[in-house]
PDB file of N, CA and C in Angstrom:
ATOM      1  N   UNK A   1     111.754  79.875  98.457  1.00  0.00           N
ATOM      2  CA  UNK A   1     112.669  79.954  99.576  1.00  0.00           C
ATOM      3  C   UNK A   1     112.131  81.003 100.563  1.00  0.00           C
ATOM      4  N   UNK A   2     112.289  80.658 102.154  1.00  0.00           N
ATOM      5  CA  UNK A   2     111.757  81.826 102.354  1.00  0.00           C
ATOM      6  C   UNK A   2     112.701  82.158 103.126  1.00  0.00           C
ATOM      7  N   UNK A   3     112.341  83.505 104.019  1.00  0.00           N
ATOM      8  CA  UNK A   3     113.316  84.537 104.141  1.00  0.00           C
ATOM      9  C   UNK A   3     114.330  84.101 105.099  1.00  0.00           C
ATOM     10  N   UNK A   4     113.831  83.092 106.224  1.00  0.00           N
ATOM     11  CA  UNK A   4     114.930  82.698 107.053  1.00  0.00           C
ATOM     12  C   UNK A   4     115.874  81.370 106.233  1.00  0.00           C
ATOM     13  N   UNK A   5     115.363  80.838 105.606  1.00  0.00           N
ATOM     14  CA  UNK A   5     116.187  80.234 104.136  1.00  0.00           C
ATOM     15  C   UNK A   5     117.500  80.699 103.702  1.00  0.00           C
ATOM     16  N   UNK A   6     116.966  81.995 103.271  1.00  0.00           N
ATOM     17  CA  UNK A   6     117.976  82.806 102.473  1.00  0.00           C
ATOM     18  C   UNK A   6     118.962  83.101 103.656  1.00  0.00           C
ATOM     19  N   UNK A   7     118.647  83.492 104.587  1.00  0.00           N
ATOM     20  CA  UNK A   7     119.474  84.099 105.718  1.00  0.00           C
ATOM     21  C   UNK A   7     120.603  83.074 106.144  1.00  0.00           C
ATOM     22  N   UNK A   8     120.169  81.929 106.111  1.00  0.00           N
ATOM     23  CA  UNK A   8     120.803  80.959 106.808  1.00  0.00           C
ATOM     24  C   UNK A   8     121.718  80.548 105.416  1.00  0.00           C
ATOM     25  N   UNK A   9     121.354  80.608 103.918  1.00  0.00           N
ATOM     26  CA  UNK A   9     122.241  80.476 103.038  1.00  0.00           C
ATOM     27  C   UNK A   9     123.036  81.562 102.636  1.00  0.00           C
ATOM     28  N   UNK A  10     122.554  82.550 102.799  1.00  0.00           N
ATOM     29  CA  UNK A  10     123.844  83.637 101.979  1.00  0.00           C
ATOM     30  C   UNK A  10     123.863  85.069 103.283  1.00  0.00           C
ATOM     31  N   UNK A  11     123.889  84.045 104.934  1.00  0.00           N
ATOM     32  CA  UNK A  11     124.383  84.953 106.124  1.00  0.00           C
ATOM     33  C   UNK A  11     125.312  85.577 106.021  1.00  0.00           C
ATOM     34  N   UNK A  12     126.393  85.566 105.338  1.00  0.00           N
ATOM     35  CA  UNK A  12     127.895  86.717 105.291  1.00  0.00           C
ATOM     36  C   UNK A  12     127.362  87.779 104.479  1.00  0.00           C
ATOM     37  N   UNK A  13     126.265  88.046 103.638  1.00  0.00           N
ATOM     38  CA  UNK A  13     125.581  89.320 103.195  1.00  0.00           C
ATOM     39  C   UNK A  13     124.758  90.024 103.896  1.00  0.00           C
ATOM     40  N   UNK A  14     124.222  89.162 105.038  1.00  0.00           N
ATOM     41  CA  UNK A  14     123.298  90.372 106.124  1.00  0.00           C
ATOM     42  C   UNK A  14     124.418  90.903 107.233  1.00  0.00           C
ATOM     43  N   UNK A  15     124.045  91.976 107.819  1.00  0.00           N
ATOM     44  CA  UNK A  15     124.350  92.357 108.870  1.00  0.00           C
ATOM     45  C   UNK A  15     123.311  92.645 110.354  1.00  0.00           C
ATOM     46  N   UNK A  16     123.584  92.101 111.007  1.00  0.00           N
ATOM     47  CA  UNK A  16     122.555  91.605 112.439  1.00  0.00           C
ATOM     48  C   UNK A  16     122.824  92.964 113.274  1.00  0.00           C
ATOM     49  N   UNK A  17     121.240  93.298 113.532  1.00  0.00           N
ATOM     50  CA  UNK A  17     121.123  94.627 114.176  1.00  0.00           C
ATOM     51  C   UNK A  17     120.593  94.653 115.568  1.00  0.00           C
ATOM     52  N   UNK A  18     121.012  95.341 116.482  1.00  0.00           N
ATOM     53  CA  UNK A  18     119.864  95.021 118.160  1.00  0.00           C
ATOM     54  C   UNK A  18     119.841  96.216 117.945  1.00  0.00           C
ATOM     55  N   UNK A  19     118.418  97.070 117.368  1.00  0.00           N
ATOM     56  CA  UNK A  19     117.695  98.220 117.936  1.00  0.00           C
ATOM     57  C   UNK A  19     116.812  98.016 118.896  1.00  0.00           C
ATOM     58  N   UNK A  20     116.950  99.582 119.276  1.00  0.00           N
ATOM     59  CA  UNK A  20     115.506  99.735 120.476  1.00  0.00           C
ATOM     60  C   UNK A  20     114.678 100.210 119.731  1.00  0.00           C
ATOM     61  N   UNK A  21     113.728 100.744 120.550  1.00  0.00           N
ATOM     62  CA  UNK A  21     112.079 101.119 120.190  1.00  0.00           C
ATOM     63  C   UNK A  21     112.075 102.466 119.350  1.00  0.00           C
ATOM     64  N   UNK A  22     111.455 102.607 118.832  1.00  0.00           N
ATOM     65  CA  UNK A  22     111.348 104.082 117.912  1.00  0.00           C
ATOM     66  C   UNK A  22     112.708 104.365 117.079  1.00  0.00           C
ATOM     67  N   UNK A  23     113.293 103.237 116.692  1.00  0.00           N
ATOM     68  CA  UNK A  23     114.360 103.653 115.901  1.00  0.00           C
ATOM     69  C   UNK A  23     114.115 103.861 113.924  1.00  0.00           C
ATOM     70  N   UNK A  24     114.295 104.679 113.343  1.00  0.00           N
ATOM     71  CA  UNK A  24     113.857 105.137 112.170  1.00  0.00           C
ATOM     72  C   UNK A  24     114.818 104.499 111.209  1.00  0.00           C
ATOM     73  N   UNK A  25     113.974 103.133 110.558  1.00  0.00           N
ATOM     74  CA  UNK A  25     114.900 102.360 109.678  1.00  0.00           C
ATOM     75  C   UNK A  25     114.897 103.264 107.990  1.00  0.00           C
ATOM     76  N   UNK A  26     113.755 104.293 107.640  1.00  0.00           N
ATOM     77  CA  UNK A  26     113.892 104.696 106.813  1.00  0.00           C
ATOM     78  C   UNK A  26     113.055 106.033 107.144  1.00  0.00           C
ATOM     79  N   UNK A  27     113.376 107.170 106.571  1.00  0.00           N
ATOM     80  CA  UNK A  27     112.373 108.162 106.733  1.00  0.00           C
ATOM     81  C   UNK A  27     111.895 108.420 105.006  1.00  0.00           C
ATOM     82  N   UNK A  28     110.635 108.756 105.064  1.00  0.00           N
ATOM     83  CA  UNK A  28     109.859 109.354 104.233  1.00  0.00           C
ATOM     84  C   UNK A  28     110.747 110.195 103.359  1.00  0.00           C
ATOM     85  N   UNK A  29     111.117 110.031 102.130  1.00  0.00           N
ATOM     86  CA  UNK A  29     111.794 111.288 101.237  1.00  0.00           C
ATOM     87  C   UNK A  29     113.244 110.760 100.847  1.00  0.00           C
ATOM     88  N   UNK A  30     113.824 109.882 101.626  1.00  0.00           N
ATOM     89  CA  UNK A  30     115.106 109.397 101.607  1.00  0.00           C
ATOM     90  C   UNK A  30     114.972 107.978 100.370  1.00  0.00           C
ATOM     91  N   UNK A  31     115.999 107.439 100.374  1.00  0.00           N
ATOM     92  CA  UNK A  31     116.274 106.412  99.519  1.00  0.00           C
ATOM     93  C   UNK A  31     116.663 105.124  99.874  1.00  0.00           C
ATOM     94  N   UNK A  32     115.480 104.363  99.922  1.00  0.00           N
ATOM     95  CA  UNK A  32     116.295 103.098 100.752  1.00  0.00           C
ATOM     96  C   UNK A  32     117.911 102.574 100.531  1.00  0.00           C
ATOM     97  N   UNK A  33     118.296 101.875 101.324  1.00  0.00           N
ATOM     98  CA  UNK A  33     119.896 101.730 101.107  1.00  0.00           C
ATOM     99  C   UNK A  33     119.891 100.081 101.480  1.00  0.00           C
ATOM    100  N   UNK A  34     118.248  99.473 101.366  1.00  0.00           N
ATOM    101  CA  UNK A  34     118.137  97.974 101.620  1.00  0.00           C
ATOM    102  C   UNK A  34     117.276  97.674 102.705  1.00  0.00           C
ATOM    103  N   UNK A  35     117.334  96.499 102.283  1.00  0.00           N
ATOM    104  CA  UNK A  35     115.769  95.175 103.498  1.00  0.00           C
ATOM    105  C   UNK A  35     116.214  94.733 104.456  1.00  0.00           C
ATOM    106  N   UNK A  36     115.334  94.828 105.569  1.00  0.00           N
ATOM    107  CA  UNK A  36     115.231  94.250 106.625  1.00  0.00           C
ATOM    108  C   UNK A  36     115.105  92.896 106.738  1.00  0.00           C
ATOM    109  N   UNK A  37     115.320  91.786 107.760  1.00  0.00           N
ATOM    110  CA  UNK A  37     114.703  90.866 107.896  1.00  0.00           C
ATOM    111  C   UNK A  37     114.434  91.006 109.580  1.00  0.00           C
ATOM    112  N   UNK A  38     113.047  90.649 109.811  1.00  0.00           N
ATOM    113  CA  UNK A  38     112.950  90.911 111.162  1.00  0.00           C
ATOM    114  C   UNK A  38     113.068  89.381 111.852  1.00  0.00           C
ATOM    115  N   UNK A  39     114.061  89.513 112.864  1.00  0.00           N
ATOM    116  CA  UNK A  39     114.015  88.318 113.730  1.00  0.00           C
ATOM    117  C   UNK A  39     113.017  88.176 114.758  1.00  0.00           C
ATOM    118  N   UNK A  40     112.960  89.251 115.690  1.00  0.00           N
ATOM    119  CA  UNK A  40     112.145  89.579 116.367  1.00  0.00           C
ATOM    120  C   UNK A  40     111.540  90.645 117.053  1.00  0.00           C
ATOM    121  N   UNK A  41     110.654  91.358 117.090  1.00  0.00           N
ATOM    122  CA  UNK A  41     109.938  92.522 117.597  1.00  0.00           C
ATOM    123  C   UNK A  41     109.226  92.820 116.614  1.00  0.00           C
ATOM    124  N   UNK A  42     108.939  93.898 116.505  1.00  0.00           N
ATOM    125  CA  UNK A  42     107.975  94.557 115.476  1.00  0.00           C
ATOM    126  C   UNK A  42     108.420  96.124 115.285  1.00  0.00           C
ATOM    127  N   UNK A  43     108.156  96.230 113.724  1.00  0.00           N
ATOM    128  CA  UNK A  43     108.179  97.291 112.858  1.00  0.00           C
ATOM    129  C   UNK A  43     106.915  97.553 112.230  1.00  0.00           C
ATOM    130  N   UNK A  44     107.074  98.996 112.172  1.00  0.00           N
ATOM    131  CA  UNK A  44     105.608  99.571 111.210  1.00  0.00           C
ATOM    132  C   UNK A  44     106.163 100.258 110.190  1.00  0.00           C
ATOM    133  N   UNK A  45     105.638 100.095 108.925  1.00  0.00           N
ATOM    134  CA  UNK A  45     105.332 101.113 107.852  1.00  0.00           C
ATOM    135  C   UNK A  45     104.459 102.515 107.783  1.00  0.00           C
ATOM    136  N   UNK A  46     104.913 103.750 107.512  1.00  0.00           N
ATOM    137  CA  UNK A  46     103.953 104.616 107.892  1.00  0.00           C
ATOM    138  C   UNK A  46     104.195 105.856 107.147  1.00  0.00           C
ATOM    139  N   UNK A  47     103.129 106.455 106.765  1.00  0.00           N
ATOM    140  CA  UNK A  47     103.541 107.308 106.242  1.00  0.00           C
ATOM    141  C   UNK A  47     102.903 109.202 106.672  1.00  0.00           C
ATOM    142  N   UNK A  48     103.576 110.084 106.551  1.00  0.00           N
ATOM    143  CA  UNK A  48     103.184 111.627 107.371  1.00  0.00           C
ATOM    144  C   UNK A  48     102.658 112.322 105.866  1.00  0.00           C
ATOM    145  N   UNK A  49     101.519 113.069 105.896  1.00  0.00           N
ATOM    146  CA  UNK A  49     100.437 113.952 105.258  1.00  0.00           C
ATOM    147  C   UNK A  49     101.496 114.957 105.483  1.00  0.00           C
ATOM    148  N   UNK A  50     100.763 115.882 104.180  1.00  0.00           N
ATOM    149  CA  UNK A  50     101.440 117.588 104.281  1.00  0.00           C
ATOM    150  C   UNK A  50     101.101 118.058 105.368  1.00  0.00           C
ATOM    151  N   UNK A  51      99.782 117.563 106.018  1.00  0.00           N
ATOM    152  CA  UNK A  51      99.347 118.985 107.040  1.00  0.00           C
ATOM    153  C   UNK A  51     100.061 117.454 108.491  1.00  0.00           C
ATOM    154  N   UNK A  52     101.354 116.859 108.602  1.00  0.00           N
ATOM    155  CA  UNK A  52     102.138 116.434 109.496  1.00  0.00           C
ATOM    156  C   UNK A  52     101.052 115.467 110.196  1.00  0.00           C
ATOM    157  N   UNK A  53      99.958 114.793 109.644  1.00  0.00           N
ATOM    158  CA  UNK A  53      99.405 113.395 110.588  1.00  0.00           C
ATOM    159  C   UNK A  53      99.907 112.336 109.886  1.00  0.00           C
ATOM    160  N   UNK A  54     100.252 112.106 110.974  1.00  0.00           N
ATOM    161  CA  UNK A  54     100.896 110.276 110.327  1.00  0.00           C
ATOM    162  C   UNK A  54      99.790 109.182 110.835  1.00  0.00           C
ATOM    163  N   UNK A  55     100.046 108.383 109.784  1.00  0.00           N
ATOM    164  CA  UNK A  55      99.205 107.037 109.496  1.00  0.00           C
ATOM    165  C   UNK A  55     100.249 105.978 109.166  1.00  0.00           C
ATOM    166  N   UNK A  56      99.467 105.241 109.908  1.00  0.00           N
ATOM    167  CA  UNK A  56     100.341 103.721 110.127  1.00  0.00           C
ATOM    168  C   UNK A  56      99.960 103.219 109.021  1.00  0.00           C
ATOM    169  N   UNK A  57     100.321 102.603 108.088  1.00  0.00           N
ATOM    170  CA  UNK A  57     100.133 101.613 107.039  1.00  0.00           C
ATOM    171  C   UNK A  57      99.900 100.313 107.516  1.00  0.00           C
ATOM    172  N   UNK A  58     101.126  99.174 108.005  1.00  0.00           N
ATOM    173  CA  UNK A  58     101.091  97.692 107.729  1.00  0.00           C
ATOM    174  C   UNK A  58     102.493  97.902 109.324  1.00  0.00           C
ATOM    175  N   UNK A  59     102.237  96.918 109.713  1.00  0.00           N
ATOM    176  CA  UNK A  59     103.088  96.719 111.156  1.00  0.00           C
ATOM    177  C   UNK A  59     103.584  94.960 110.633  1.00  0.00           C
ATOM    178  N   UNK A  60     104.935  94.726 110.670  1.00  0.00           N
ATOM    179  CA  UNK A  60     105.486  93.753 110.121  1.00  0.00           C
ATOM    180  C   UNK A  60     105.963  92.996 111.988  1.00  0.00           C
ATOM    181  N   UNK A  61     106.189  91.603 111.536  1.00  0.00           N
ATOM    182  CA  UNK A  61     106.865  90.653 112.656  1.00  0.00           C
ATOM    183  C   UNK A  61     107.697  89.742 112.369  1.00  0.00           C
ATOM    184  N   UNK A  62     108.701  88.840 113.179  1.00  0.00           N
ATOM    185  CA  UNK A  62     109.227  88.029 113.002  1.00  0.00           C
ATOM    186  C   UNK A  62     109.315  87.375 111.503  1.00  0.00           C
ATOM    187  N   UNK A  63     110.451  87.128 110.793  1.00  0.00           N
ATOM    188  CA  UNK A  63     110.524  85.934 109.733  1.00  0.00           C
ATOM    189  C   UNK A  63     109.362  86.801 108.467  1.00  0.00           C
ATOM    190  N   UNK A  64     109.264  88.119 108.743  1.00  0.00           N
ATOM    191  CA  UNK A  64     108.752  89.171 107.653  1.00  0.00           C
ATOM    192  C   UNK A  64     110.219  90.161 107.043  1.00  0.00           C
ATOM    193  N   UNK A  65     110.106  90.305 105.561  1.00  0.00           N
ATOM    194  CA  UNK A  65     111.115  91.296 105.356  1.00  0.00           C
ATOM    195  C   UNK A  65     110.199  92.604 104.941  1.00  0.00           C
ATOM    196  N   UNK A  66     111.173  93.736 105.140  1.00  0.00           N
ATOM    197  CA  UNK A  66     110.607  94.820 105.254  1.00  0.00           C
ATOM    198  C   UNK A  66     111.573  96.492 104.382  1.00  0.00           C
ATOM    199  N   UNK A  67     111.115  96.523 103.709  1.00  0.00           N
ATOM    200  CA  UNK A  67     111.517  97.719 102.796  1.00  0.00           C
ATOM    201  C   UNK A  67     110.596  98.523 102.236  1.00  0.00           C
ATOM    202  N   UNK A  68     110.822  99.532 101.712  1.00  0.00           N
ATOM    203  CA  UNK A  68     110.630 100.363 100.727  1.00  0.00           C
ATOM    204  C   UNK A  68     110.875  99.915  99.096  1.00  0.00           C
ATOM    205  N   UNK A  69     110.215  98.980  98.620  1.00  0.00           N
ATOM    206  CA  UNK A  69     110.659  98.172  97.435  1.00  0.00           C
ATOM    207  C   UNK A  69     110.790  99.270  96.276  1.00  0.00           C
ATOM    208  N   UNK A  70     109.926  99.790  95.734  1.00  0.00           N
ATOM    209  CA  UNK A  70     109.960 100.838  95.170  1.00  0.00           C
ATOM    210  C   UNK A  70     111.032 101.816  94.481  1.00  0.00           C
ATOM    211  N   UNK A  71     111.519 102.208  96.340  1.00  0.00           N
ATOM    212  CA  UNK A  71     112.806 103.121  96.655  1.00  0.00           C
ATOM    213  C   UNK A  71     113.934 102.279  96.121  1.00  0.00           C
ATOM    214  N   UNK A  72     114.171 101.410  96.714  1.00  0.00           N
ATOM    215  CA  UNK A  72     114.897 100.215  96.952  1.00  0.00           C
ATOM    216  C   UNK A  72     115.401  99.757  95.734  1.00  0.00           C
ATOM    217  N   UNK A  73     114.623  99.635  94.331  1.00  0.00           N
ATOM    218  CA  UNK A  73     114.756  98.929  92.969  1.00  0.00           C
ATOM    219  C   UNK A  73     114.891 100.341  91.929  1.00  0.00           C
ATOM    220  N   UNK A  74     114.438 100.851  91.847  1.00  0.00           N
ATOM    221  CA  UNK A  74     114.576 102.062  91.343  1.00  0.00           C
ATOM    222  C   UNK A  74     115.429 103.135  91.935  1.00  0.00           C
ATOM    223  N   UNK A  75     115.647 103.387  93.017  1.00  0.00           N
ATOM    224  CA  UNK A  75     116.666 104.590  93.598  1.00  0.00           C
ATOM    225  C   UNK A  75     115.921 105.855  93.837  1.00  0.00           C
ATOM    226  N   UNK A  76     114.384 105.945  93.600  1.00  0.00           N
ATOM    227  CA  UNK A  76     113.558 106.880  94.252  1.00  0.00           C
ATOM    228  C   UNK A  76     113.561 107.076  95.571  1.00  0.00           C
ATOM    229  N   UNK A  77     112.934 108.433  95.824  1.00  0.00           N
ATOM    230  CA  UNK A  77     112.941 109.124  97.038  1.00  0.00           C
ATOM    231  C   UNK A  77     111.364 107.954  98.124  1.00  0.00           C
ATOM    232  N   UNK A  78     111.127 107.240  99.183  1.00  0.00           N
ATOM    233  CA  UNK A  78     111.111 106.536  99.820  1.00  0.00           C
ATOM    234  C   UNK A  78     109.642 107.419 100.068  1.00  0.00           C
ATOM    235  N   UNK A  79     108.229 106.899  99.799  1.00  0.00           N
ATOM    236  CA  UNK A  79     106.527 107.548 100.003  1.00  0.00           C
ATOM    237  C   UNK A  79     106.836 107.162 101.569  1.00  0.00           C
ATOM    238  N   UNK A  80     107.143 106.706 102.074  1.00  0.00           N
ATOM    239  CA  UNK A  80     106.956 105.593 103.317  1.00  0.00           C
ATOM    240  C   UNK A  80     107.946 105.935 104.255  1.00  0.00           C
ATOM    241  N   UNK A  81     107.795 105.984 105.863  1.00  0.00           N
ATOM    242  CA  UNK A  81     108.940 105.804 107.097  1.00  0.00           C
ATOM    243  C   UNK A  81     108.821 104.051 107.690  1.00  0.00           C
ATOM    244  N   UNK A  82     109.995 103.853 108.376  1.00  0.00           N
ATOM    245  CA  UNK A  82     110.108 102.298 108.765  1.00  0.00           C
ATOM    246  C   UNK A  82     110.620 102.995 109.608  1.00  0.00           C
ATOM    247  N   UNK A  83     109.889 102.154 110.813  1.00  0.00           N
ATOM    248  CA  UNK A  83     110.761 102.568 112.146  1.00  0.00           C
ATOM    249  C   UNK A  83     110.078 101.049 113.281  1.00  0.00           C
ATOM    250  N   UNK A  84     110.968 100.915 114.106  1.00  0.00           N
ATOM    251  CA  UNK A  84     110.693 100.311 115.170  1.00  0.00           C
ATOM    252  C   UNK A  84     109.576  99.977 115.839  1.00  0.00           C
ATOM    253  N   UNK A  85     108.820  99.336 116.176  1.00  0.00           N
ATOM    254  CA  UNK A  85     107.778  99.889 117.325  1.00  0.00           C
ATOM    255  C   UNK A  85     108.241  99.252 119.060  1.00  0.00           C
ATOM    256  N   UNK A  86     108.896  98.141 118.767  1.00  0.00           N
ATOM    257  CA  UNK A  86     109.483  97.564 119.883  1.00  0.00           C
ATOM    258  C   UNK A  86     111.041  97.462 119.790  1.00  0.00           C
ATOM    259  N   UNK A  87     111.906  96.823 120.755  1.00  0.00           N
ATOM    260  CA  UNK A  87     113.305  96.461 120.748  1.00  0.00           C
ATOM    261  C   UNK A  87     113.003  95.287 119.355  1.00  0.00           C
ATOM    262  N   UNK A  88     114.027  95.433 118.704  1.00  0.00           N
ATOM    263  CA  UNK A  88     114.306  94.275 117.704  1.00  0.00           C
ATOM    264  C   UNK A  88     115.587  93.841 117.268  1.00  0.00           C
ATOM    265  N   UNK A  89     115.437  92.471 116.539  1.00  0.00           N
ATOM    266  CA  UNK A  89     116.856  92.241 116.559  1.00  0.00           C
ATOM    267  C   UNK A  89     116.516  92.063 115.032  1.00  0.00           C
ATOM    268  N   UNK A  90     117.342  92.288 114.095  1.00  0.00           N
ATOM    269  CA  UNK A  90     117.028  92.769 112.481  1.00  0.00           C
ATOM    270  C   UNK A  90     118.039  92.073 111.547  1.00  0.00           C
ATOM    271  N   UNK A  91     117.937  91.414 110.973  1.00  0.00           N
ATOM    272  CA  UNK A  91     119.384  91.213 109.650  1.00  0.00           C
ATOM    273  C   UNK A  91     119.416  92.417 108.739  1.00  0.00           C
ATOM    274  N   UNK A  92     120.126  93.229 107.987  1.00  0.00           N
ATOM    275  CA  UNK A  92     120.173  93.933 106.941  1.00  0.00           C
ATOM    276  C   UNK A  92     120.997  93.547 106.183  1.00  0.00           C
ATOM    277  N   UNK A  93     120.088  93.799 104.894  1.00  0.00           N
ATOM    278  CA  UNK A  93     120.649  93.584 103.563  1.00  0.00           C
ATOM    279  C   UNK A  93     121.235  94.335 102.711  1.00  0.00           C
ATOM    280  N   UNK A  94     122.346  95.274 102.295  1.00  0.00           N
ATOM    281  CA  UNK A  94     122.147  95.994 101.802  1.00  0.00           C
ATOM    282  C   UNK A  94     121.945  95.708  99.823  1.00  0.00           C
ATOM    283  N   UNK A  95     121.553  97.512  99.904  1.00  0.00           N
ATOM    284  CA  UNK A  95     121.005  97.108  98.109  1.00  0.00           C
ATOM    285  C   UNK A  95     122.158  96.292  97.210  1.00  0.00           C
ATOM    286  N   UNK A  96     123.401  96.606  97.140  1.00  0.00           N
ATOM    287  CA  UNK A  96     123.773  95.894  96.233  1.00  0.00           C
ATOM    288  C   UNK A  96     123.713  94.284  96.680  1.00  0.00           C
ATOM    289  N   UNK A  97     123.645  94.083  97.445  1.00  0.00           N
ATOM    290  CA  UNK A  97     123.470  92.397  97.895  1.00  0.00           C
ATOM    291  C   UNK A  97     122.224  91.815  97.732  1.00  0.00           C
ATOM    292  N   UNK A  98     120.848  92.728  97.640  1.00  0.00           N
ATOM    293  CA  UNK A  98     119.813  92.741  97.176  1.00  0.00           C
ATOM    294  C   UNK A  98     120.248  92.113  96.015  1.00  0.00           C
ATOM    295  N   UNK A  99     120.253  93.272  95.102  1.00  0.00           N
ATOM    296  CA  UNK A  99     120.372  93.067  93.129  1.00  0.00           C
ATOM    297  C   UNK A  99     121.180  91.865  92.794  1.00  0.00           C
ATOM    298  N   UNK A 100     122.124  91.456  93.481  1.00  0.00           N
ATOM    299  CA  UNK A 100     122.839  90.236  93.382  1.00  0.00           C
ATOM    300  C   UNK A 100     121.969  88.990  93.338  1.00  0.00           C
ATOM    301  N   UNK A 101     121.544  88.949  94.437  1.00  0.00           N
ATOM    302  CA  UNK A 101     120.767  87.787  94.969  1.00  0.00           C
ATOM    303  C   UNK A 101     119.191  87.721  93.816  1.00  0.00           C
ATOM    304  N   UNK A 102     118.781  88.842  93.567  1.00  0.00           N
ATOM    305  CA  UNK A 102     117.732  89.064  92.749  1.00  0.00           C
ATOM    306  C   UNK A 102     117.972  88.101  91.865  1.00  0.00           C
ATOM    307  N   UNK A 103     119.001  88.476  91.098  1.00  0.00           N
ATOM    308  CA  UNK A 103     119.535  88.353  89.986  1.00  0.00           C
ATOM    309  C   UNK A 103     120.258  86.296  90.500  1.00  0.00           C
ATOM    310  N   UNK A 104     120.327  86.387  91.112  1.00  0.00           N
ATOM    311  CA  UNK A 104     121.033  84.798  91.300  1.00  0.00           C
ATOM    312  C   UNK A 104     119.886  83.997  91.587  1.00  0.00           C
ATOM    313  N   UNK A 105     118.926  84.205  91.974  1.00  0.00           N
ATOM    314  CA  UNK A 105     117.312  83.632  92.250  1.00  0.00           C
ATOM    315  C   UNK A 105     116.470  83.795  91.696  1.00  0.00           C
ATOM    316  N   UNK A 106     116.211  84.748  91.100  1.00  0.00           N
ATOM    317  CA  UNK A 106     115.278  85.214  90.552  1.00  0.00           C
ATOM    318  C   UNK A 106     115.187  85.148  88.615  1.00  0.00           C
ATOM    319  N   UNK A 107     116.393  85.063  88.436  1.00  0.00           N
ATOM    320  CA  UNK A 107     116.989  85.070  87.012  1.00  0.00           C
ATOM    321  C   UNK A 107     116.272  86.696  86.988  1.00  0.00           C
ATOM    322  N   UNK A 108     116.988  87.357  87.132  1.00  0.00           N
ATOM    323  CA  UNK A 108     116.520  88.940  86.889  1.00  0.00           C
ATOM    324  C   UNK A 108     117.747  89.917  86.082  1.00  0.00           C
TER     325      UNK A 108
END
């Protein structure tokens, strides 16, 4: 199934977002609280060094989902920032609607 699939079957669990540019879907150290689905614009993954240079990882688009999986499944503190790079329009998932769906698809 893929992600606009799911969206269009179990839509009363996302919530539809219009951010602007540079908006910080997760910071580095925090705990995800759930996945993105990007409708349209673009997001980057990235992560900041002790001595404060940041490096871009992976830049996500359209009909891509986007988390901190890691954080996200376990409840760890988040290696990674998600933030914006353009205006976007976003579904969110949150975690317990995650583990649900895991678990209803996935047999998990």
């Amino acid at each position: 199934m893929t992600p606009e699939e799911l969206l269009e079957k179990e839509a009363e669990r996302f919530q539809r977002l219009s951010l602007t540019r540079q908006t910080n879907l997760l910071q580095q150290g925090q705990i995800a609280a759930g996945l993105y689905l990007i409708e349209s614009g673009i997001v980057r993954l990235c992560h900041y060094r002790e001595d404060g240079k940041e490096i871009t990882l992976q830049f996500f688009q359209a009909g891509q989902l986007v988390s901190s999986l890691e954080s996200l499944r376990l409840g760890v503190d988040s290696l990674y920032s998600i933030e914006t790079v353009t205006d976007c329009q976003l579904h969110f998932l949150p975690k317990s609607d995650f583990e649900e769906l895991l678990t209803l698809y996935l047999d998990l």
